[in-house]
Protein backbone atom coordinates (compact mmCIF):
# COMPACT_ATOMS: atom_id res chain seq x y z
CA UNK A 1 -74.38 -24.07 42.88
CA UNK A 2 -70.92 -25.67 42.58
CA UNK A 3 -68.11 -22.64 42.99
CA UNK A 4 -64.83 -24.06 40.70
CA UNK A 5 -61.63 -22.47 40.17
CA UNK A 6 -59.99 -23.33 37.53
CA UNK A 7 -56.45 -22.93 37.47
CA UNK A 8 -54.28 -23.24 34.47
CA UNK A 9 -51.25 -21.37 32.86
CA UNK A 10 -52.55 -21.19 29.62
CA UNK A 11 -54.64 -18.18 28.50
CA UNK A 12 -56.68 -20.40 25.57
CA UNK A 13 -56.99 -23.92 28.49
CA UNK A 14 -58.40 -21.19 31.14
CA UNK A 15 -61.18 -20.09 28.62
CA UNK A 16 -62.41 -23.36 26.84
CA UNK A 17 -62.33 -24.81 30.01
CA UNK A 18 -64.39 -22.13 32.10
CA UNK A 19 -66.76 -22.12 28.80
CA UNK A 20 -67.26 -26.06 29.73
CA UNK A 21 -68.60 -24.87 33.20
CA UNK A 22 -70.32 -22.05 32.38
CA UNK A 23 -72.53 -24.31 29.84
CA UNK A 24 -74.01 -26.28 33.38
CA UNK A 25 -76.69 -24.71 35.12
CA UNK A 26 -75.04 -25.91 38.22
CA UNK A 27 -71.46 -24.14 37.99
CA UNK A 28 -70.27 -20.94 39.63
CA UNK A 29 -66.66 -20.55 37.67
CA UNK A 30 -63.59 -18.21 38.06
CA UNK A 31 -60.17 -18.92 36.93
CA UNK A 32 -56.42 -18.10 37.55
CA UNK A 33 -53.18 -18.17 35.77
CA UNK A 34 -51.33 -20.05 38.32
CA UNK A 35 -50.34 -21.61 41.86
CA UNK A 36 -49.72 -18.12 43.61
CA UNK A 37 -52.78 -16.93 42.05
CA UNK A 38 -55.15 -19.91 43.02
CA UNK A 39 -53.74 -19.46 46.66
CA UNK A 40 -55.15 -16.04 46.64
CA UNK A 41 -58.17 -16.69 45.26
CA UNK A 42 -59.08 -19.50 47.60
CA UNK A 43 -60.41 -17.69 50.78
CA UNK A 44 -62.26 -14.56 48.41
CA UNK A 45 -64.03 -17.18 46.34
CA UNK A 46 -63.92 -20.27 48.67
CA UNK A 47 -64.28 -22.98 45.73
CA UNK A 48 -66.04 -26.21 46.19
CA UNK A 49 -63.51 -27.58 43.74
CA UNK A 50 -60.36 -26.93 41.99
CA UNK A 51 -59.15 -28.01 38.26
CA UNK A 52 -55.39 -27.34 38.69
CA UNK A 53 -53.00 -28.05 35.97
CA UNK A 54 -49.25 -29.41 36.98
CA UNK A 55 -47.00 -27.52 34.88
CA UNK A 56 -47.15 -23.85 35.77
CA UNK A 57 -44.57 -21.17 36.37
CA UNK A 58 -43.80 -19.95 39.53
CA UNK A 59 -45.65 -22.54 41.36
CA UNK A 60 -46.24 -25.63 39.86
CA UNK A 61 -49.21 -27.75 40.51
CA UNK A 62 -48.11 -30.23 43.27
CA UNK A 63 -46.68 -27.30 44.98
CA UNK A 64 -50.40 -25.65 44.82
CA UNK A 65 -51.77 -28.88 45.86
CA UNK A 66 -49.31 -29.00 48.79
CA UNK A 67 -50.61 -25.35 49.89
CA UNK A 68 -54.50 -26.21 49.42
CA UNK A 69 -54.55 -29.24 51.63
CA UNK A 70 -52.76 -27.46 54.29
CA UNK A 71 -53.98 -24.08 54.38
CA UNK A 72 -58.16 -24.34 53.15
CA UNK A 73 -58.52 -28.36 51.99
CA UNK A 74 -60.86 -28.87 49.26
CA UNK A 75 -61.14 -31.35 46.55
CA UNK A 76 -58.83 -30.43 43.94
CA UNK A 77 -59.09 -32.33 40.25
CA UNK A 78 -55.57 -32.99 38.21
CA UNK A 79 -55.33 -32.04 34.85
CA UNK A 80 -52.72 -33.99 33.53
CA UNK A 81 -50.90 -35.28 30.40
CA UNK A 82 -51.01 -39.04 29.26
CA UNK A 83 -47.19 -39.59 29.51
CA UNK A 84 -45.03 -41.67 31.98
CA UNK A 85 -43.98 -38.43 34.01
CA UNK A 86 -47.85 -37.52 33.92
CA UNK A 87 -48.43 -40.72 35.15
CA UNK A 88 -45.62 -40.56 38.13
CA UNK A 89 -46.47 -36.76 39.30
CA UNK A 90 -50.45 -37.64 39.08
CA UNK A 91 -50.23 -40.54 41.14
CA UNK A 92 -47.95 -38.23 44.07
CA UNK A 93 -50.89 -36.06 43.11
CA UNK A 94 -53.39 -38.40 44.24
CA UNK A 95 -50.95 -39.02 47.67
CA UNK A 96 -51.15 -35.91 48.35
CA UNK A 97 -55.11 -35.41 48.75
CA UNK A 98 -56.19 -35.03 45.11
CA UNK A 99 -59.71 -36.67 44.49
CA UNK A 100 -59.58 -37.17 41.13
CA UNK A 101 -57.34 -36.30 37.90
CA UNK A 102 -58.68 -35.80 33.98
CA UNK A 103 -55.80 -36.86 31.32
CA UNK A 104 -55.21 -33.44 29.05
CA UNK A 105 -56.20 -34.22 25.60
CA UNK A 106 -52.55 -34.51 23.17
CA UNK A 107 -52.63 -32.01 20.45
CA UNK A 108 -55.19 -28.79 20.44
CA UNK A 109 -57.02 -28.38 22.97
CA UNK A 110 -59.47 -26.32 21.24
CA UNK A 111 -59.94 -29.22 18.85
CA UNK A 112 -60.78 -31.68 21.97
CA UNK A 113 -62.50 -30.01 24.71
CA UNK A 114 -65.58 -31.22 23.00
CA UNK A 115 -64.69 -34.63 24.39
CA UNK A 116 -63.21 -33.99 27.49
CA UNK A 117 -66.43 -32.18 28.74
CA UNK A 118 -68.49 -34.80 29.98
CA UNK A 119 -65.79 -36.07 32.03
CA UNK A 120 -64.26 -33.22 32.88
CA UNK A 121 -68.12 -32.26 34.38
CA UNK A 122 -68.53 -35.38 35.62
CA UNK A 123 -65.65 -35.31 37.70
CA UNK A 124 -65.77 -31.98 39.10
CA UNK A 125 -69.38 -32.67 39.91
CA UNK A 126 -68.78 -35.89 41.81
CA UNK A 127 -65.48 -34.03 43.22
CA UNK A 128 -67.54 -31.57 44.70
CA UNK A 129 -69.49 -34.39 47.07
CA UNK A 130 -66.44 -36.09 47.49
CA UNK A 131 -64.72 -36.85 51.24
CA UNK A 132 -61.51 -35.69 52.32
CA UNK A 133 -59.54 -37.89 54.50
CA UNK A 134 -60.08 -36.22 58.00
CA UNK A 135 -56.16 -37.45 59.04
CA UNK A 136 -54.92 -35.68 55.62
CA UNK A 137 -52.30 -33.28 56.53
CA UNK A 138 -53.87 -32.75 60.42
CA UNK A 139 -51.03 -31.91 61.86
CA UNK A 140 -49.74 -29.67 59.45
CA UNK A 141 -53.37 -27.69 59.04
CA UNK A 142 -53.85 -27.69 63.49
CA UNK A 143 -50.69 -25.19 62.75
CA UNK A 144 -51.89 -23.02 60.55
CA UNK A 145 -54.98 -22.57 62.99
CA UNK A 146 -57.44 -24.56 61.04
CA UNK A 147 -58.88 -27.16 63.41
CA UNK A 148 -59.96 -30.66 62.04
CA UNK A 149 -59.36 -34.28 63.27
CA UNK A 150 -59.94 -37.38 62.54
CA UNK A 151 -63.67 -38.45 64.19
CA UNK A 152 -63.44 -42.00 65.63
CA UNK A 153 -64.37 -44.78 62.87
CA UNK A 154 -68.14 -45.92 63.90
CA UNK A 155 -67.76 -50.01 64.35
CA UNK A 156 -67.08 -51.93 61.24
CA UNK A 157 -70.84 -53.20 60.14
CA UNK A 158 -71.74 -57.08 58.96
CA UNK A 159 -74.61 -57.54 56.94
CA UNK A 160 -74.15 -61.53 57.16
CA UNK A 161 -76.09 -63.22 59.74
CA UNK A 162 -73.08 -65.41 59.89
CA UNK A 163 -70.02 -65.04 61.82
CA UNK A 164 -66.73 -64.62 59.55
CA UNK A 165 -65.69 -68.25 58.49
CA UNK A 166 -62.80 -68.68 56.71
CA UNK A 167 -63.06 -70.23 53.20
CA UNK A 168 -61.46 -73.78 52.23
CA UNK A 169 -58.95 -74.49 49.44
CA UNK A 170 -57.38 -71.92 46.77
CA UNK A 171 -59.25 -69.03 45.73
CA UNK A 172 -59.27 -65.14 44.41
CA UNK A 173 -59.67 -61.63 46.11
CA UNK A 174 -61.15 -58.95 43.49
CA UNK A 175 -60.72 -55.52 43.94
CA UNK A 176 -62.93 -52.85 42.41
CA UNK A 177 -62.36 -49.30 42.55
CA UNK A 178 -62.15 -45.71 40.97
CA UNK A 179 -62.18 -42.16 41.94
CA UNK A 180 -60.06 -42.33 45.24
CA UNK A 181 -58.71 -45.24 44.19
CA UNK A 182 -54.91 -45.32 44.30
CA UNK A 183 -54.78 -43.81 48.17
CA UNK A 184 -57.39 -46.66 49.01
CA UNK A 185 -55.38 -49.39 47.06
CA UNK A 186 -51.90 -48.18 49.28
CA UNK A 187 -53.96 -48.52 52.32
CA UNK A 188 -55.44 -51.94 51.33
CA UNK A 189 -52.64 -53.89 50.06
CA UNK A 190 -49.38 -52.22 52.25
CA UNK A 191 -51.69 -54.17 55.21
CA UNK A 192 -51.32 -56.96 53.42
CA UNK A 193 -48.23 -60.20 54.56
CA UNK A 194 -46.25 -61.13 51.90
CA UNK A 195 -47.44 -64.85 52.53
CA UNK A 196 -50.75 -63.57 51.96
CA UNK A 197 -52.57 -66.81 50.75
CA UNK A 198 -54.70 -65.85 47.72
CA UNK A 199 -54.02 -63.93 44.40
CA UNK A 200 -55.72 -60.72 44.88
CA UNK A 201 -56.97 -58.96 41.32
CA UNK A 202 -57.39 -55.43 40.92
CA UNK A 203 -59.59 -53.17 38.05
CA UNK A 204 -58.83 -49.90 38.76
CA UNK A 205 -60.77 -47.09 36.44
CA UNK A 206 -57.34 -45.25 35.06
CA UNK A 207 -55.91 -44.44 31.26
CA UNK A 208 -53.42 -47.35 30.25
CA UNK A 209 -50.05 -45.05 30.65
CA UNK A 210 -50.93 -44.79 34.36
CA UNK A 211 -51.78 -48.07 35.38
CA UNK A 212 -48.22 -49.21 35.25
CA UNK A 213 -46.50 -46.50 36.93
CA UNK A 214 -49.42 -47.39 39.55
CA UNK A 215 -47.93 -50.91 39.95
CA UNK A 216 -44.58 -49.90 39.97
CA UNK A 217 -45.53 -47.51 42.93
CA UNK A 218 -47.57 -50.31 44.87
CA UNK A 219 -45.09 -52.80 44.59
CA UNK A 220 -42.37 -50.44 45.93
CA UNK A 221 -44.74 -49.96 49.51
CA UNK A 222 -46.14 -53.35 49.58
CA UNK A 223 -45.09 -56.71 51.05
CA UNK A 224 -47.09 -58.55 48.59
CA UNK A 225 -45.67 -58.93 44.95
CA UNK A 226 -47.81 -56.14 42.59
CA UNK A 227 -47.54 -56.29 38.71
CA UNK A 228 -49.53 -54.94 35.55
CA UNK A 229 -51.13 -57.43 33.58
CA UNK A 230 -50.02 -56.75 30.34
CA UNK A 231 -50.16 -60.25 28.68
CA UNK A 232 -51.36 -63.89 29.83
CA UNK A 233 -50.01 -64.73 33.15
CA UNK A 234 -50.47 -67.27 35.95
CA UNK A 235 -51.69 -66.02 38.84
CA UNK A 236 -49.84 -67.02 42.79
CA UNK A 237 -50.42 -66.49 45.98
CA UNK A 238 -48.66 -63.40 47.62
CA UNK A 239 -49.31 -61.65 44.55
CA UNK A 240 -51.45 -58.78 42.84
CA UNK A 241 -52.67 -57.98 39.87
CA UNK A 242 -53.18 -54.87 38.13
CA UNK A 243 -55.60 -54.25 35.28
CA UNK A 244 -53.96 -52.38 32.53
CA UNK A 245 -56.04 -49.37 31.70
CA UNK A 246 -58.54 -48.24 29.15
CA UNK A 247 -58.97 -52.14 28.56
CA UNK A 248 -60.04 -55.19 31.18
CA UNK A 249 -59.06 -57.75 33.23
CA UNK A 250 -60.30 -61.06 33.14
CA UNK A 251 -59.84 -64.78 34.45
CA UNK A 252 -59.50 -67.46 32.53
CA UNK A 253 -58.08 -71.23 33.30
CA UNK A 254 -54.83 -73.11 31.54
CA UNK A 255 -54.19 -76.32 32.33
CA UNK A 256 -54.62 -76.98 36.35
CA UNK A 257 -53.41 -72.83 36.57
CA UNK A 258 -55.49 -69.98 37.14
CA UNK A 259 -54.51 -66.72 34.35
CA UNK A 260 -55.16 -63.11 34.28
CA UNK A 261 -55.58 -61.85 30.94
CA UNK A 262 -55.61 -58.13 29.12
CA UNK A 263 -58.69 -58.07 26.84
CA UNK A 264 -60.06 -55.52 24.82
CA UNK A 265 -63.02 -53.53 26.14
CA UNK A 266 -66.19 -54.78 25.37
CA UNK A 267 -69.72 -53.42 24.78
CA UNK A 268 -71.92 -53.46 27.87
CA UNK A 269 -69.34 -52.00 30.13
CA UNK A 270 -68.82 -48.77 30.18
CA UNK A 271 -65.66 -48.10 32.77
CA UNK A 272 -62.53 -49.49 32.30
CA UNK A 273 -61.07 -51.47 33.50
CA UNK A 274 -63.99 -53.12 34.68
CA UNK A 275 -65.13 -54.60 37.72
CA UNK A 276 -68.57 -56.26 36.63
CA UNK A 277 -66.49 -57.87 33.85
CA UNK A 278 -63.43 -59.33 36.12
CA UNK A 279 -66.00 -61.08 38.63
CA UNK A 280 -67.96 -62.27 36.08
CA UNK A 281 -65.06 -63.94 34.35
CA UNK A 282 -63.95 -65.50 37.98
CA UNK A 283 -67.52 -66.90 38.33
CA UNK A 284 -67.05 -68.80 35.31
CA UNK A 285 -63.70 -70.61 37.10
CA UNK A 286 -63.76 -70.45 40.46
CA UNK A 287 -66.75 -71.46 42.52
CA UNK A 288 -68.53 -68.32 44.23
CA UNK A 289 -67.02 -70.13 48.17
CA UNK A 290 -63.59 -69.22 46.84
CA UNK A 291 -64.10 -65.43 46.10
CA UNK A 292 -64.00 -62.50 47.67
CA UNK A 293 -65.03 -59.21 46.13
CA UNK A 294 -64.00 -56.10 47.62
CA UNK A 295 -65.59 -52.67 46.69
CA UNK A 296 -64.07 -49.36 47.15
CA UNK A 297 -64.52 -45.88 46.40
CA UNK A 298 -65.29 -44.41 43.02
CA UNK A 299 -68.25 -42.46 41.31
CA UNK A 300 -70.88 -44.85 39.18
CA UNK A 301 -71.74 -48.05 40.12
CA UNK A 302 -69.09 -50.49 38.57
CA UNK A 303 -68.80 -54.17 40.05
CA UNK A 304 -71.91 -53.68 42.26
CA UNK A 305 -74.21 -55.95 40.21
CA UNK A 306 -71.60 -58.10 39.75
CA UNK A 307 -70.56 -58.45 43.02
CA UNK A 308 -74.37 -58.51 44.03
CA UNK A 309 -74.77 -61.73 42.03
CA UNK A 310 -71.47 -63.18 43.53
CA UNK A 311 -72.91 -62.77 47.07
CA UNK A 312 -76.40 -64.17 45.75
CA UNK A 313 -74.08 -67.52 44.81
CA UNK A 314 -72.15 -67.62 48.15
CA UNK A 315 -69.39 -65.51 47.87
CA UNK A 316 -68.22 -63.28 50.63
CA UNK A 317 -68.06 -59.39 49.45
CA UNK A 318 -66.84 -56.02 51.13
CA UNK A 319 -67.96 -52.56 50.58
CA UNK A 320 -66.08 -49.87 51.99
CA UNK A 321 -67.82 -47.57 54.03
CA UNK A 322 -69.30 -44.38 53.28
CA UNK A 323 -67.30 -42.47 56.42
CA UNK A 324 -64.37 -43.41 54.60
CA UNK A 325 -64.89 -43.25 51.06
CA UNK A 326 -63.63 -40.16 48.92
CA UNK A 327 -66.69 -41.33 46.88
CA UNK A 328 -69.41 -43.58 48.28
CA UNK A 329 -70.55 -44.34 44.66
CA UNK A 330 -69.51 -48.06 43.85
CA UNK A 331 -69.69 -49.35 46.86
CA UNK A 332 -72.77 -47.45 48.27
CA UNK A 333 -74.52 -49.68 45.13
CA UNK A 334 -73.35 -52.51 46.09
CA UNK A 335 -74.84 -51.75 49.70
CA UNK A 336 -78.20 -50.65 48.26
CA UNK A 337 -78.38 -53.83 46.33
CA UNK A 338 -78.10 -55.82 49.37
CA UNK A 339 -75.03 -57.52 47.82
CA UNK A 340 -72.44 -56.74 50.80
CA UNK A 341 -71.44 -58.97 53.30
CA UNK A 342 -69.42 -56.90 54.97
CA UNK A 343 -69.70 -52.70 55.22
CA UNK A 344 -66.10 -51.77 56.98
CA UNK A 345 -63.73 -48.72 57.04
CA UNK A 346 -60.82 -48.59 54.64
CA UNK A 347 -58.38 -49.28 57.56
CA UNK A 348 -60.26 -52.79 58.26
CA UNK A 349 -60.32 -54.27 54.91
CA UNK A 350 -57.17 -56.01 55.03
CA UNK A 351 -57.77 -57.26 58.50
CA UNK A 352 -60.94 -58.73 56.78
CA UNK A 353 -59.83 -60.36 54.38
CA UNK A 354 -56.82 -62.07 56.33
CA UNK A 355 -59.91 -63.75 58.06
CA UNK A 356 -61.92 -64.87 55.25
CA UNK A 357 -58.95 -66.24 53.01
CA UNK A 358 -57.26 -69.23 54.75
C-alpha cells in the first residue's frame, strides 16, 4: 500500500485529487490544507509520497519542500502551473530534492482531473520507488538527529570486453532522460570543459514552457554553451542542445553541417521529447563509431531500444546506474537489453565521456 499526502490549499484540488487515489487499489490517501499542516502530518502518517502544490498561504511549497528534505526526506511530487514562473520555481523544486512534478491543468480543475489521472498515478507510483540522493541535505538532516550518509559508490561497471578507446573524427553525444532528470543533467554537463569536443544533444521528458527556463538554468552553471532548440540550427562543438518539450528532437544534415531540428511528435513514440526518436535520426547521419548515447534516470523505457540498436551497430552507450538513479527505469532497460557499454554512477559520466570523445 502506497501512503500519499496530498497537500494543496484548495478545498475542491484536495478532494478531486484524493478521489484520483482513492480509485487505486494500491493508495493509502490523506490530505492537508497547507505547508504547516503537511509538516505535522508527516511523522503521524509517515507518507511514502507527497503531492505538494507551490502556492499556499502561510508556507508555500518550496518552503515545505525545504522542511521535508531536512527534517523526514521522502519523495515529494510538484504540482505546478504551465507558466514561465512555474517553470523557474519547479525547476528550484527539482534542486531541491523533488522527484518529479505534474503541470496543473489551466482552467477547472474539476473539468480536467479526468486527464491528469493517469499521470498524476503514474508518477506518484513510480515516486514512491524512487531514490533519494543519499548526499541531499546530509549535513543539514545529521543536525536535526536524523542519521544518513552517502554509502561509497560501488566501482563504475563495463559491459564491453574492450578497454575505453577513444573515437576518431567529429561526432554526437545523446542524452536521454526523465523523471530525475534536471538534477542529473546539472551534474552531467557542469563536469563538462567548455572545449568539450562534440555537440552533445539532450531529450528531456518535460512540457514545452519548461524546457527553456531549463536551458536558461543549465547554461548559467555550465562551461559548455546550452540552448533550446526551437528552430533549425547547426550544431558545434562545446555546445548543447535542448529538446523543446511536448515535441522532439531530431538530426538532420545541411550542406557539409550537422542540424538539430524541433519536429512535431509523431505516432509510435509515446514520451516527449523522445529519446528512441533523436538516436534514430543520428543513425541516419552519423555513422554508429561517432555516437555516444547516454541514458539516465526516468520511469518507462524511452531510448533503450534505440540505444540498444546503436550499440548493436558499434556505438559506445552509457546507462547510469541503479545506486544512483532517482529512477532506474530507462536506463535499467537499456541494461536488461544488453545494449550498455558502460553501467557508471552519475558522478562518472562526464569523466566517461571525456574519454570516449576525442
Amino acid at each position: 500500500m502506497i501512503k500519499v499526502l496530498v497537500v494543496d490549499d484548495s478545498a475542491l484540488v484536495r478532494k478531486l485529487v484524493s478521489q484520483v487515489f482513492a480509485r487505486e487499489p494500491d493508495f493509502q490517501v490523506r490530505a492537508a490544507r497547507d505547508g504547516l499542516e503537511a509538516l505535522d502530518m508527516l511523522a503521524a502518517f509517515r507518507p511514502d509520497v507527497v503531492t505538494l502544490d507551490i502556492h499556499m498561504p502561510q508556507m508555500d511549497g518550496l518552503a515545505c519542500l525545504d522542511r521535508i528534505m531536512v527534517e523526514r526526506p521522502c519523495p515529494v511530487v510538484m504540482v505546478s502551473s504551465l507558466t514561465a514562473e512555474g517553470a523557474e520555481v519547479t525547476l528550484e523544486a527539482l534542486r531541491l530534492g523533488a522527484v518529479d512534478f505534474v503541470a496543473k491543468p489551466a482552467g477547472a480543475v474539476s473539468m480536467r482531473i479526468d486527464d491528469l489521472a493517469p499521470e498524476l498515478v503514474a508518477k506518484v507510483r513510480a515516486a514512491a520507488g524512487a531514490k533519494l540522493r543519499s548526499s541531499l541535505r546530509l549535513k543539514d538532516r545529521v543536525r536535526h538527529r536524523i542519521a544518513g550518509g552517502a554509502a561509497p559508490p560501488r566501482r563504475a561497471t563495463a559491459l564491453s570486453s574492450e578497454a575505453a578507446v577513444a573515437a576518431t573524427g567529429d561526432g554526437l553525444v545523446l542524452v536521454g532522460t526523465s523523471t530525475g532528470g534536471p538534477p542529473a543533467l546539472e551534474t552531467l554537463l557542469t563536469a563538462l570543459p567548455a572545449d568539450f569536443p562534440w555537440p552533445v544533444l539532450v531529450a528531456q521528458h518535460m512540457p514545452a514552457s519548461f524546457t527553456g527556463a531549463l536551458a536558461r538554468r543549465l547554461d548559467g552553471l555550465c562551461a559548455v554553451t546550452v540552448m533550446e532548440v526551437t528552430k533549425p540550427t547547426l550544431v558545434a562543438p562545446g555546445c548543447v542542445y535542448i529538446a523543446r518539450g511536448d515535441a522532439d528532437l531530431i538530426l538532420s544534415r545541411r550542406g557539409a553541417g550537422l542540424v538539430a531540428m524541433p519536429a512535431p511528435a509523431e505516432p509510435g513514440y509515446p514520451w516527449h521529447p523522445s529519446a528512441d526518436r533523436l538516436v534514430r535520426s543520428a543513425l541516419k547521419y552519423v555513422a554508429p563509431a561517432q555516437l555516444i548515447g547516454v541514458l539516465m534516470t526516468g520511469m518507462g523505457n524511452d531510448g533503450a531500444e534505440a540505444m540498444a540498436e546503436l550499440h548493436r551497430g558499434g556505438g559506445r552507450t552509457i546507462a547510469e546506474a541503479e545506486e544512483t538513479a532517482v529512477v532506474w527505469g530507462m536506463p535499467g532497460e537499456l541494461v536488461k537489453a544488453d545494449g550498455a557499454d558502460y553501467v557508471l554512477p552519475l558522478h562518472r559520466i562526464a569523466d566517461q565521456l571525456k574519454t570516449l570523445a576525442p
